[in-house]
N, C-alpha and C. Protein backbone atom coordinates (compact mmCIF):
# COMPACT_ATOMS: atom_id res chain seq x y z
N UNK A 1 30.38 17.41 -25.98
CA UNK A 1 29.71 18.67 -25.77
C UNK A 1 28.34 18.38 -25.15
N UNK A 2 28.07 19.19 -24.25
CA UNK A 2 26.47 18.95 -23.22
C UNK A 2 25.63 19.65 -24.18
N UNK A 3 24.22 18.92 -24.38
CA UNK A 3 23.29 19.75 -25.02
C UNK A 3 22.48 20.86 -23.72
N UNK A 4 22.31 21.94 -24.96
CA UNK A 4 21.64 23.19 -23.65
C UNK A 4 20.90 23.26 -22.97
N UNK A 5 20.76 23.67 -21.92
CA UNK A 5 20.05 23.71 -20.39
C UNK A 5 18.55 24.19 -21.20
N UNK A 6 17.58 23.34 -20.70
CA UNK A 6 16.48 23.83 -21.15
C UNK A 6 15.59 24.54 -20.44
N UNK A 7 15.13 25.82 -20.78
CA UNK A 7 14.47 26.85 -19.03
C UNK A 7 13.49 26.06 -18.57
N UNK A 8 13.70 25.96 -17.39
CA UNK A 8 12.16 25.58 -16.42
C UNK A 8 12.75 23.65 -16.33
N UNK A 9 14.06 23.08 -16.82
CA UNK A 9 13.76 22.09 -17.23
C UNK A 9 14.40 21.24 -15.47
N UNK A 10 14.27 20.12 -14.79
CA UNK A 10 14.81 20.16 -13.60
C UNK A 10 16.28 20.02 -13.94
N UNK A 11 16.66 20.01 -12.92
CA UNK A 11 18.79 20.13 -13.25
C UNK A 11 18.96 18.63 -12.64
N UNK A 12 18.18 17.96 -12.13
CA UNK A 12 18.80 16.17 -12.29
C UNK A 12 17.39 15.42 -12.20
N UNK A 13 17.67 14.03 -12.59
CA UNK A 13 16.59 13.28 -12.89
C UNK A 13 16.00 12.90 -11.40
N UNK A 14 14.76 12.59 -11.39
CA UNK A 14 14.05 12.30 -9.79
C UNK A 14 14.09 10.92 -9.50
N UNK A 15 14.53 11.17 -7.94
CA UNK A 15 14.83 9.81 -7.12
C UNK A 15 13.64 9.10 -7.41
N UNK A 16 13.64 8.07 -7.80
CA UNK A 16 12.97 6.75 -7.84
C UNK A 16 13.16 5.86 -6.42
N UNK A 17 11.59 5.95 -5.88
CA UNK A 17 11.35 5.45 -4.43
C UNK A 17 10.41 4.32 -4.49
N UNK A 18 10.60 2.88 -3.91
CA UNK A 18 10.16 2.04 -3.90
C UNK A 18 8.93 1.63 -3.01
N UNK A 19 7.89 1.54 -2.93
CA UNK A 19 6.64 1.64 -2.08
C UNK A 19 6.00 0.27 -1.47
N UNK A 20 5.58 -0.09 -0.93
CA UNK A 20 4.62 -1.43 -1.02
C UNK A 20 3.70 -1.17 -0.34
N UNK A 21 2.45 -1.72 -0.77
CA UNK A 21 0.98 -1.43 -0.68
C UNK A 21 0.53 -2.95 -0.09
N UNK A 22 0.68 -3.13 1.41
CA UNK A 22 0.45 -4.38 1.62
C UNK A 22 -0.69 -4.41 2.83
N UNK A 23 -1.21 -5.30 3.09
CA UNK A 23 -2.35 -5.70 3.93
C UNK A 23 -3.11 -6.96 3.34
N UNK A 24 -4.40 -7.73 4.34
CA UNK A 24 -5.21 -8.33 4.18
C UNK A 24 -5.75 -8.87 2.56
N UNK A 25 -6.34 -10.24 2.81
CA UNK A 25 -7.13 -10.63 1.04
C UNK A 25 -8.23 -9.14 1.27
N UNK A 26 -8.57 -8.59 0.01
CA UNK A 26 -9.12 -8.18 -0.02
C UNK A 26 -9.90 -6.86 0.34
N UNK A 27 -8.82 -6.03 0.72
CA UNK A 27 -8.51 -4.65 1.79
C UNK A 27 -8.48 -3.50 0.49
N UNK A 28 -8.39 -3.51 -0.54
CA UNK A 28 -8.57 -2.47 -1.20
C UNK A 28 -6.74 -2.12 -2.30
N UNK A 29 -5.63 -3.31 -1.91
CA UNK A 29 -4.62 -2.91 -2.31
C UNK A 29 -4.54 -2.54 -3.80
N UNK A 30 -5.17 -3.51 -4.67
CA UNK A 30 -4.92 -3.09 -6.32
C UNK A 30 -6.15 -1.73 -6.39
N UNK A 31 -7.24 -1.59 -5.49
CA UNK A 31 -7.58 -0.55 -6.35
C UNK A 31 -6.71 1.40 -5.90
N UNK A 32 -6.26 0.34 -4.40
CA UNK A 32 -4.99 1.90 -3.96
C UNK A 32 -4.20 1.88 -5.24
N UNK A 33 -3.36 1.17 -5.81
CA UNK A 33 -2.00 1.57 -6.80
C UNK A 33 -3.22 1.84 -7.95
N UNK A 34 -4.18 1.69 -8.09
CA UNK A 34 -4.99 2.04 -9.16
C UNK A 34 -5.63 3.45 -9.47
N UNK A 35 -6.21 3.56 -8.36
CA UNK A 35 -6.56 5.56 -8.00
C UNK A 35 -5.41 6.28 -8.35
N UNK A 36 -4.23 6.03 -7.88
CA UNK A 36 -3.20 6.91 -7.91
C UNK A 36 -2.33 6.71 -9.15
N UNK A 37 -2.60 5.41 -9.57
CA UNK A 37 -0.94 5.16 -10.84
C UNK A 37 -1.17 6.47 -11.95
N UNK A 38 -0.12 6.96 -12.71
CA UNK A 38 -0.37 7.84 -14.18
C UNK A 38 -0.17 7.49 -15.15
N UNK A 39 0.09 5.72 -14.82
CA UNK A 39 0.33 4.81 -16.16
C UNK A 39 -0.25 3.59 -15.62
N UNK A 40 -0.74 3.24 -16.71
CA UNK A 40 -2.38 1.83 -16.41
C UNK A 40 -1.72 1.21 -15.74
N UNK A 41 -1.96 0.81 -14.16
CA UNK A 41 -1.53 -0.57 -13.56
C UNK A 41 -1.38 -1.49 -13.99
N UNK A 42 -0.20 -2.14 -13.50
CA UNK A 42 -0.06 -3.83 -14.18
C UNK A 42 -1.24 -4.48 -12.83
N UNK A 43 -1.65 -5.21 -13.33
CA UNK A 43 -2.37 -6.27 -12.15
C UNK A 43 -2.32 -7.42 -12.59
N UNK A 44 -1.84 -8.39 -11.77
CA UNK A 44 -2.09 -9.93 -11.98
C UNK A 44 -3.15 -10.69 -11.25
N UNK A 45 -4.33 -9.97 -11.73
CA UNK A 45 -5.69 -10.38 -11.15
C UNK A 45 -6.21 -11.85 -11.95
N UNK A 46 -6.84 -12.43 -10.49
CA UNK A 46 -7.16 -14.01 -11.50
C UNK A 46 -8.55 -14.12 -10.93
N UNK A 47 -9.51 -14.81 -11.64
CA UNK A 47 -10.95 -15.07 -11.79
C UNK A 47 -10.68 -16.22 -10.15
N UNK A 48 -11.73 -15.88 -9.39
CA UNK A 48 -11.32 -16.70 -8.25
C UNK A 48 -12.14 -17.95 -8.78
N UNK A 49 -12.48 -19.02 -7.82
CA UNK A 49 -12.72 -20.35 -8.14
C UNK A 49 -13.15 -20.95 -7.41
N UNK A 50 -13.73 -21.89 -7.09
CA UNK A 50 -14.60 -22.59 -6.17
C UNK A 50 -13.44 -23.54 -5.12
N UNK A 51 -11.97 -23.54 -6.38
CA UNK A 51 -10.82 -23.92 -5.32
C UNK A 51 -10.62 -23.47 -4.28
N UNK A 52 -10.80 -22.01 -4.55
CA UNK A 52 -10.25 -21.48 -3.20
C UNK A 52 -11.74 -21.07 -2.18
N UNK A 53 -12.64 -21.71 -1.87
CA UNK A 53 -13.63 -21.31 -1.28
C UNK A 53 -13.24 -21.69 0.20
N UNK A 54 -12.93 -23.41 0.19
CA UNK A 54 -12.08 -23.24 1.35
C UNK A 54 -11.06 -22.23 2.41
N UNK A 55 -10.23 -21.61 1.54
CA UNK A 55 -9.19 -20.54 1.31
C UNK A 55 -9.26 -19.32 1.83
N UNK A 56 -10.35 -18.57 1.21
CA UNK A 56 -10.63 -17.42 0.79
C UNK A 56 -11.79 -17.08 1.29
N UNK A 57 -11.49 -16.09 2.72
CA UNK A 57 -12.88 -15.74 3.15
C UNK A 57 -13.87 -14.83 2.61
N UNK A 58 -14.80 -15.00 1.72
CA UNK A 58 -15.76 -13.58 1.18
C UNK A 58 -16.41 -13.00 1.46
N UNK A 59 -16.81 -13.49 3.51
CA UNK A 59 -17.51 -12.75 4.02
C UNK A 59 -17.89 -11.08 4.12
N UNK A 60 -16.85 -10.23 4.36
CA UNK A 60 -16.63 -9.20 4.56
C UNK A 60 -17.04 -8.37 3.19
N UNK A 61 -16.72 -9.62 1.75
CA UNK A 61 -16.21 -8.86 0.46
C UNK A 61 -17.23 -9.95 -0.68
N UNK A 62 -18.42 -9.91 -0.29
CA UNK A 62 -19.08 -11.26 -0.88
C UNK A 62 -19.15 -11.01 -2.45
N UNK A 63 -18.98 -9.90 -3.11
CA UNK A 63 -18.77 -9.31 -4.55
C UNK A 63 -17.59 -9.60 -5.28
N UNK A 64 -16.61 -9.85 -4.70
CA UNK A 64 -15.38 -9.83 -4.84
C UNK A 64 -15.04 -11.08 -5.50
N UNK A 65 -14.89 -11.09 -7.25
CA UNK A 65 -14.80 -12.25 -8.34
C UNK A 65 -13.04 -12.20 -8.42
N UNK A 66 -12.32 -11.46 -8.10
CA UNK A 66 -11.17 -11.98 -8.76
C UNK A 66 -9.91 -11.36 -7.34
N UNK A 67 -8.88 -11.82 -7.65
CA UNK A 67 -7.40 -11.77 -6.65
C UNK A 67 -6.33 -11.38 -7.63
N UNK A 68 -5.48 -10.66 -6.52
CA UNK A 68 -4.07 -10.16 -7.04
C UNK A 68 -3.45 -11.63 -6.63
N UNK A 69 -2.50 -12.49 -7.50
CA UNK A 69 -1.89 -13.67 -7.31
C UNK A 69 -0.51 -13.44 -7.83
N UNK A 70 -0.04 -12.21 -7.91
CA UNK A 70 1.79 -12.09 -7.68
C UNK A 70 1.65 -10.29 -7.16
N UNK A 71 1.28 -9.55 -7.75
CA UNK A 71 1.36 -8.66 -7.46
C UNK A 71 0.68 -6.98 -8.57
N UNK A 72 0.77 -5.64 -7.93
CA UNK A 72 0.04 -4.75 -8.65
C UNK A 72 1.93 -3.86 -8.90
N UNK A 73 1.36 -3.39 -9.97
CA UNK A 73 2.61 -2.28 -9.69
C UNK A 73 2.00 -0.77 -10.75
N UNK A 74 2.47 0.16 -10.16
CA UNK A 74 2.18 1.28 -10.66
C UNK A 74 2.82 2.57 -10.27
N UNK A 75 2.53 3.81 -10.83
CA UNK A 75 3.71 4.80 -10.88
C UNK A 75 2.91 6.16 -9.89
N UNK A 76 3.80 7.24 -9.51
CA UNK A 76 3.23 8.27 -8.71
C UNK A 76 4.29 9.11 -8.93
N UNK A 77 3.97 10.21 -9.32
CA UNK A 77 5.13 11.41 -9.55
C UNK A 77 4.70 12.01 -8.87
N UNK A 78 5.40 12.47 -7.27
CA UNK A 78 4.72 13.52 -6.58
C UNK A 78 5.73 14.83 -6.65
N UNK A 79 6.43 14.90 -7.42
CA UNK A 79 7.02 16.38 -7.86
C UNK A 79 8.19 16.23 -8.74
N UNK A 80 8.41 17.04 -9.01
CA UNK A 80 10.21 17.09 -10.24
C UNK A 80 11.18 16.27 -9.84
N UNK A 81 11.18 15.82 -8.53
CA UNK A 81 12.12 15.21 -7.78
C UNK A 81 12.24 13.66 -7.20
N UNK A 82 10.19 13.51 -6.88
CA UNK A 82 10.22 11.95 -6.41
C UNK A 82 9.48 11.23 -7.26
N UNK A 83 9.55 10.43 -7.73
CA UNK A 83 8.71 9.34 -8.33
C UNK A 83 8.69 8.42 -7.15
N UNK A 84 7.31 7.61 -7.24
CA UNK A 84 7.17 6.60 -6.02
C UNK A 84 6.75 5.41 -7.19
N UNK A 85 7.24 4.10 -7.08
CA UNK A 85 7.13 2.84 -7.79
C UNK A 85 6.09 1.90 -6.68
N UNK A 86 5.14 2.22 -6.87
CA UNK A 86 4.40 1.52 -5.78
C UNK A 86 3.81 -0.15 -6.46
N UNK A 87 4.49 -1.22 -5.68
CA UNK A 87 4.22 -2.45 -5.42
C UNK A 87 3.18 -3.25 -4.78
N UNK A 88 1.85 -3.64 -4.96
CA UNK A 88 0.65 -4.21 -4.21
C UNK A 88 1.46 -5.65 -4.13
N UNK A 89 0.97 -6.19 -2.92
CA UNK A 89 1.21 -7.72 -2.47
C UNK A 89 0.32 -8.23 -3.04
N UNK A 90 -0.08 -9.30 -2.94
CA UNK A 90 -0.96 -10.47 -2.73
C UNK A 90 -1.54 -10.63 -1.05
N UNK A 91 -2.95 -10.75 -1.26
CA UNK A 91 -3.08 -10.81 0.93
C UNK A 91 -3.29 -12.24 1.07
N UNK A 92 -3.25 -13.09 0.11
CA UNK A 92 -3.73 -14.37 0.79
C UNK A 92 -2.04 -15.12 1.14
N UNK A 93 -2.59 -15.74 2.23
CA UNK A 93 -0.94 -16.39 2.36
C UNK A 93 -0.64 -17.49 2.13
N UNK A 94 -1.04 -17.99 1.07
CA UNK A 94 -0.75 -19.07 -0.07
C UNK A 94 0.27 -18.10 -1.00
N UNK A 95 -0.03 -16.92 -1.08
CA UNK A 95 1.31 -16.20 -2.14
C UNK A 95 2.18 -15.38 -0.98
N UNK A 96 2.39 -15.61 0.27
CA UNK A 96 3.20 -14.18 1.26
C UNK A 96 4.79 -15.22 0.93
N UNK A 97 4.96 -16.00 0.04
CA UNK A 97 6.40 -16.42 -0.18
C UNK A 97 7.41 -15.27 -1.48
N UNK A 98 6.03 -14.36 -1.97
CA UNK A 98 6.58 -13.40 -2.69
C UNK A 98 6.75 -12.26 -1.51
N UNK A 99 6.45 -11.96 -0.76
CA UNK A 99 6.53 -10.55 -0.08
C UNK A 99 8.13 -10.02 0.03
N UNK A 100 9.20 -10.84 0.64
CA UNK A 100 10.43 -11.11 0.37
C UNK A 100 11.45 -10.09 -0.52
N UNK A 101 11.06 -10.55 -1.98
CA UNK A 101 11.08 -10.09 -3.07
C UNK A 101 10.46 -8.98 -3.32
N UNK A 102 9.27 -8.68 -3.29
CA UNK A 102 8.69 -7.51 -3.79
C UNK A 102 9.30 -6.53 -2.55
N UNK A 103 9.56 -7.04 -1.23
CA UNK A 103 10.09 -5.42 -0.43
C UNK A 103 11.30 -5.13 -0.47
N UNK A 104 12.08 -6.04 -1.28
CA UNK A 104 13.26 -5.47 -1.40
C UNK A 104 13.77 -4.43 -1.82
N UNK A 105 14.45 -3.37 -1.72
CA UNK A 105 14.69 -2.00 -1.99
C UNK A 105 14.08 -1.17 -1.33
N UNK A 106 12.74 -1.44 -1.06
CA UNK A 106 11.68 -0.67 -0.61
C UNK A 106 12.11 0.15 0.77
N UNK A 107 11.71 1.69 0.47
CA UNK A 107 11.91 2.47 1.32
C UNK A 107 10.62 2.56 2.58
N UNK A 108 9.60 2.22 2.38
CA UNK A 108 8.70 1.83 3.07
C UNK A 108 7.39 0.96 2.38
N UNK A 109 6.04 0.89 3.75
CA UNK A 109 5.14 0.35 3.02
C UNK A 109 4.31 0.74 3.85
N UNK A 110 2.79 0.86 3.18
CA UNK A 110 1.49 1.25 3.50
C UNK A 110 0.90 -0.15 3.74
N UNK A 111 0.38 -0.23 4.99
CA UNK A 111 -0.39 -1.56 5.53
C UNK A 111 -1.68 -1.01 5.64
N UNK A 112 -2.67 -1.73 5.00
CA UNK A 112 -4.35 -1.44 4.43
C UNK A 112 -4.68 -2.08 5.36
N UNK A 113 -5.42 -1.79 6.15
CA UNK A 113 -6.20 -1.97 7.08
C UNK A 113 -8.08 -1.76 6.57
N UNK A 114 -8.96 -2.77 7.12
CA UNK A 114 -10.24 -2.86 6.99
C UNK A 114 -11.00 -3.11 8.41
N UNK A 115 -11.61 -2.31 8.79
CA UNK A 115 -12.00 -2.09 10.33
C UNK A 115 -13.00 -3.37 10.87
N UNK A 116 -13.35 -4.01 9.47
CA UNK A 116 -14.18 -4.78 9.45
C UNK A 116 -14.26 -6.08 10.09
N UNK A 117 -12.47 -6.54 9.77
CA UNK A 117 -11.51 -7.69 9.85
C UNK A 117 -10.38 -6.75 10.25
N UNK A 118 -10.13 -5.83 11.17
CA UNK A 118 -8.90 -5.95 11.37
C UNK A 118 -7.70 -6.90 11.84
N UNK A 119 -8.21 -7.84 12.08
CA UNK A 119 -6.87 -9.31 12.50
C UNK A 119 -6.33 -9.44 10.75
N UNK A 120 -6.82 -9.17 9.93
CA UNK A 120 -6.68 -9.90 8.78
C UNK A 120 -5.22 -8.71 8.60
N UNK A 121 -5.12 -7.45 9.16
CA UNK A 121 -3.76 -6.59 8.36
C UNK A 121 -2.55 -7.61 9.99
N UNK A 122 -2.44 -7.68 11.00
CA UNK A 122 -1.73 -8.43 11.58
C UNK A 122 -0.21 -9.05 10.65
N UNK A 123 -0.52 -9.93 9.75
CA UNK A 123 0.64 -10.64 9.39
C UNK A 123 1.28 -9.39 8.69
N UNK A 124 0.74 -7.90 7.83
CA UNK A 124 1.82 -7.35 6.97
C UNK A 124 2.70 -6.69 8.07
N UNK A 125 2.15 -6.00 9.36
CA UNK A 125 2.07 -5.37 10.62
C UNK A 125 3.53 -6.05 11.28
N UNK A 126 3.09 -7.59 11.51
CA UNK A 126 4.55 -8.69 11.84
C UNK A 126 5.81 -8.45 10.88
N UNK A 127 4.91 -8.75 9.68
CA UNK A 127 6.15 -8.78 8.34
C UNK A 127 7.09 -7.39 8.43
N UNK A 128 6.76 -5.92 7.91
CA UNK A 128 6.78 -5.04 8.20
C UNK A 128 7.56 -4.52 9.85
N UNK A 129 7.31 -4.60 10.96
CA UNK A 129 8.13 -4.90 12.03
C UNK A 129 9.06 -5.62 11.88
N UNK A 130 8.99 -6.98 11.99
CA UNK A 130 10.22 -7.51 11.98
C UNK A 130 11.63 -7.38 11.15
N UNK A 131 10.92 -7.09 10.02
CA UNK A 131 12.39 -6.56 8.87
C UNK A 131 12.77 -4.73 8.98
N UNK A 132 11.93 -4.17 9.68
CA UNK A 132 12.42 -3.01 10.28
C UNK A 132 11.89 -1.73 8.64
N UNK A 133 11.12 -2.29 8.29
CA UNK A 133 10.60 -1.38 6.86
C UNK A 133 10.12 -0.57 7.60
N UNK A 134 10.24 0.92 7.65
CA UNK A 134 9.23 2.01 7.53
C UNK A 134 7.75 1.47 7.13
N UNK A 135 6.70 1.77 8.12
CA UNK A 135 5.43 1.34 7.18
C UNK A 135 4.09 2.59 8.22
N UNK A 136 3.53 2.80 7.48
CA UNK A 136 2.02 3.94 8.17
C UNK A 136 0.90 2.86 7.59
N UNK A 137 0.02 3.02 8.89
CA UNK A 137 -1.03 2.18 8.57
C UNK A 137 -2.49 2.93 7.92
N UNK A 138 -2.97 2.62 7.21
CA UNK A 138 -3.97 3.32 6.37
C UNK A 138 -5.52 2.58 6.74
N UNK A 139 -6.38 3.39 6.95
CA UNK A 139 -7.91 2.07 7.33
C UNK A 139 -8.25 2.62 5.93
N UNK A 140 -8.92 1.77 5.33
CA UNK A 140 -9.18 1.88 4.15
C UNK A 140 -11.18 1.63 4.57
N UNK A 141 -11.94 2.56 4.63
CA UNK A 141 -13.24 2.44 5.04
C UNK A 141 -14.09 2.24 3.71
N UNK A 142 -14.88 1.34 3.98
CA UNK A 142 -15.64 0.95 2.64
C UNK A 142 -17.65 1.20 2.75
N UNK A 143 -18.04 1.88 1.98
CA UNK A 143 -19.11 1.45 2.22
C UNK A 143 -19.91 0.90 3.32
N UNK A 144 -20.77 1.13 4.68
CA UNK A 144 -21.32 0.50 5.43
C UNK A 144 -20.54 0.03 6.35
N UNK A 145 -19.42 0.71 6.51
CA UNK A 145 -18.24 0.22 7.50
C UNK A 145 -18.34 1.04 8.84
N UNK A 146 -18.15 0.46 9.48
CA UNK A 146 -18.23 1.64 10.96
C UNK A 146 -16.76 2.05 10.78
N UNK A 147 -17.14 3.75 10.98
CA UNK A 147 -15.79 4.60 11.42
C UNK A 147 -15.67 4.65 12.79
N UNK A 148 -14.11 4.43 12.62
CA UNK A 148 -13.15 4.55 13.65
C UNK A 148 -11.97 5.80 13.83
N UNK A 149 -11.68 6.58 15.37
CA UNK A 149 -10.55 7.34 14.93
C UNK A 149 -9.62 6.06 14.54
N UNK A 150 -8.00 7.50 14.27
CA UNK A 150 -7.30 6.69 13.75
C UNK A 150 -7.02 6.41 15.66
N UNK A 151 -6.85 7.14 16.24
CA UNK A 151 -6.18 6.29 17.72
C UNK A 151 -7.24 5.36 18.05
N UNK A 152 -8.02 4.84 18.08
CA UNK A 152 -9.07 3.52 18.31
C UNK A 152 -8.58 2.67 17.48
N UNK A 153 -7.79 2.68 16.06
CA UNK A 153 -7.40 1.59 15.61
C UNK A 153 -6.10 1.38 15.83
N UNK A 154 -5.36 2.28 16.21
CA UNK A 154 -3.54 2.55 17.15
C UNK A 154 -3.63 1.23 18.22
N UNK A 155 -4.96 1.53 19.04
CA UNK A 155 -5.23 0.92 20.21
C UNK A 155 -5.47 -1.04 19.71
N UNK A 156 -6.34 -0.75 18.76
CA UNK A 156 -6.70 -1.96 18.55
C UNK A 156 -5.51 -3.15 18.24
N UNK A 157 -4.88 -2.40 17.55
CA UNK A 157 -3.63 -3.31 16.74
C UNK A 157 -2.44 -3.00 17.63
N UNK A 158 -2.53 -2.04 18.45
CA UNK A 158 -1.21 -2.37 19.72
C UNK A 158 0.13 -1.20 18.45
N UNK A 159 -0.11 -0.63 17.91
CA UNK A 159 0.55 -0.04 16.90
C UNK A 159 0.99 1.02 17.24
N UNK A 160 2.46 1.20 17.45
CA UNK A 160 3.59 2.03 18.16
C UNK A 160 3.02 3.67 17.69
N UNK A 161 3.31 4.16 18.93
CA UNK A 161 2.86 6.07 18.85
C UNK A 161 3.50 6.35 17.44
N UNK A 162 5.12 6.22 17.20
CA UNK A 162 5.71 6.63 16.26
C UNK A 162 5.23 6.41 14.79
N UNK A 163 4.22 5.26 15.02
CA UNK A 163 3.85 5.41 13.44
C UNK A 163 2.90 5.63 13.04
N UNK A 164 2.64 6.32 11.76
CA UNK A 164 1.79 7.16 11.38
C UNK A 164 0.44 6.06 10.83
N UNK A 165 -0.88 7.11 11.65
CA UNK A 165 -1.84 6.03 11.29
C UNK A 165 -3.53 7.18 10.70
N UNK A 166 -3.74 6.45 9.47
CA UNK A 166 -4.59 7.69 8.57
C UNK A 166 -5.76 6.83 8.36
N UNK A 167 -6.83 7.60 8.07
CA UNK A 167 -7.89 7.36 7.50
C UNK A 167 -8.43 7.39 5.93
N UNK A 168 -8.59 6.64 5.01
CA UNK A 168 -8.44 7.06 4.04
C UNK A 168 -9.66 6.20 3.08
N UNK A 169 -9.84 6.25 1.74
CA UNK A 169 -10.72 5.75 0.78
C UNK A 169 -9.92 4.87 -0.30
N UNK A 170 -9.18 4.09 -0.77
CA UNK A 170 -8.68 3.81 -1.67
C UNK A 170 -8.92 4.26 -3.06
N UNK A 171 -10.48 3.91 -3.11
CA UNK A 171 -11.34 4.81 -4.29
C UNK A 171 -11.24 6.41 -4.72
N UNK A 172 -10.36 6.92 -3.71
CA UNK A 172 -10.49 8.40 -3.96
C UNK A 172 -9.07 8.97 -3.73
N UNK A 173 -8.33 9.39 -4.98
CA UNK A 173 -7.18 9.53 -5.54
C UNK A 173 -6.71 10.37 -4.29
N UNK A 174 -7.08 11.56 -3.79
CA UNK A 174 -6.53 12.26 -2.64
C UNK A 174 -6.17 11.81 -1.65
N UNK A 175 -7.01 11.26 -0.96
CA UNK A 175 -6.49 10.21 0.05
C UNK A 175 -5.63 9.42 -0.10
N UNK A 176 -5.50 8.65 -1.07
CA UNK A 176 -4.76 7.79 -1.31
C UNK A 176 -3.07 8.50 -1.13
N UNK A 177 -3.28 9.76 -1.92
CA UNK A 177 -1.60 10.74 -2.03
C UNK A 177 -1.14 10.93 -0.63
N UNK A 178 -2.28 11.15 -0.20
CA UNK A 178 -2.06 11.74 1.85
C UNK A 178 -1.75 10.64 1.82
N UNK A 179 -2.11 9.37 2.03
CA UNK A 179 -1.51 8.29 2.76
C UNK A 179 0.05 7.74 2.08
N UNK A 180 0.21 8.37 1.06
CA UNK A 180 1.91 8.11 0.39
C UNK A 180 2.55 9.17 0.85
N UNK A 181 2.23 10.18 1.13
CA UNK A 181 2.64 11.60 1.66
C UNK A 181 3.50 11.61 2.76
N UNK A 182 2.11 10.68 3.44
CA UNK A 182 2.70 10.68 5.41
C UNK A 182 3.49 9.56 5.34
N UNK A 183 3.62 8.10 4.47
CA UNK A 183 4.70 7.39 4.42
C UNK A 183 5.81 7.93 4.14
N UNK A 184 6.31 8.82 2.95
CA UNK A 184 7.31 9.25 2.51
C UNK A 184 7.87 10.00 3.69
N UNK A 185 6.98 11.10 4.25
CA UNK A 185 7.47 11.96 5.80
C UNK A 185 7.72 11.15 6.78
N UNK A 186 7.40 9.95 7.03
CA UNK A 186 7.75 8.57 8.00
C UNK A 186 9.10 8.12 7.69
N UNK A 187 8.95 7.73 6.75
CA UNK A 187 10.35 7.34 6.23
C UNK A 187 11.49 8.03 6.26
N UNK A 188 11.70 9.38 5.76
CA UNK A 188 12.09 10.48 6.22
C UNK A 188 12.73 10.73 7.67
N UNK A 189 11.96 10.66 8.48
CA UNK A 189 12.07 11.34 9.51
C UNK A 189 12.83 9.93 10.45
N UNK A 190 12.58 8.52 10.05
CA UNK A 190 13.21 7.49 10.63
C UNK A 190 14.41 7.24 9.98
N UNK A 191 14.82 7.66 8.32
CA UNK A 191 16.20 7.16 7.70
C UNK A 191 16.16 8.60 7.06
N UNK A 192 16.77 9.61 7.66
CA UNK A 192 16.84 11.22 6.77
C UNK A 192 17.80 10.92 5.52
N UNK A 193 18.92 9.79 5.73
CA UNK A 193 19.63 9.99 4.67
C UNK A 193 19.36 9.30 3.56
């Protein structure tokens, strides 16, 4: 026997959509799945180290004490229907032997861009192209950063008309939704089924 329809309640459970939040060391990815998650981010953040000074450029980010070293994950319910499971990389490429793994399933991915260093989003841009993922590129502007349109950074990175390219804050939960918004409508509109 089915227990009773509950009013207002949805009539099937919501698609669970796989995300990845990838770009550059240091571009803003754990604090994107962080603004937006509705359940505390996992982060596998590690105290950086004088090891990686060689490594690890801090120019751009000279504040910057600790790294994502496998990955962020966190949740987004954008209605009765979608949940988004959003996945942060790692940007240094001493860890891009996980990327593989973490995009598997994945219906698309958001490539973080920093206007500052833009060569540094390049490898997710390659990665992302070549395996044919849906991905919208996001500039993530920080503090003291020169703004750019988004077509000046289209131009810069050689980045196809068809894909969607936003301006956004990581720090500021709205933006962040617009930039999962216009991925999900990307994705969409390249795999409808």
């Amino acid at each position: 026997m089915l227990p009773p329809e509950v009013p207002g309640a949805p009539e099937r459970a919501p698609i669970a959509v796989k995300v990845i939040v990838a770009g550059g060391f240091g571009v803003g990815k754990t604090t994107f799945v962080g603004s937006v998650s509705e359940i505390v981010p996992l982060q596998t953040e590690a105290l950086m180290t004088e090891a990686s000074t060689e490594t690890d450029d801090l120019t751009a980010t000279p504040a910057k004490a600790t790294t994502t070293v496998a990955m962020d994950f966190g949740r987004l319910t954008l209605d009765d229907d979608l949940v988004l499971f959003l996945f942060g990389t790692p940007g240094q490429q001493r860890f891009w032997f996980m990327w593989d793994d973490l995009a598997r399933g994945a219906v698309g991915a958001v490539v973080l861009a920093d206007t500052r260093r833009l060569a540094d989003c390049f490898p997710a841009l390659d990665y992302f192209e070549s395996c044919g993922l849906p991905y919208v590129v996001a500039v993530n502007h920080f503090d003291g950063s020169e703004r750019f349109e988004p077509d000046d950074v289209r131009e810069a990175l050689t980045i196809p008309p068809h894909v969607p390219v936003v301006v956004m804050d990581a720090r500021h939960r709205i933006t962040v939704v617009e930039s999962l918004l216009s991925l999900v409508a990307h994705a969409l509109d390249l795999t409808p089924a």
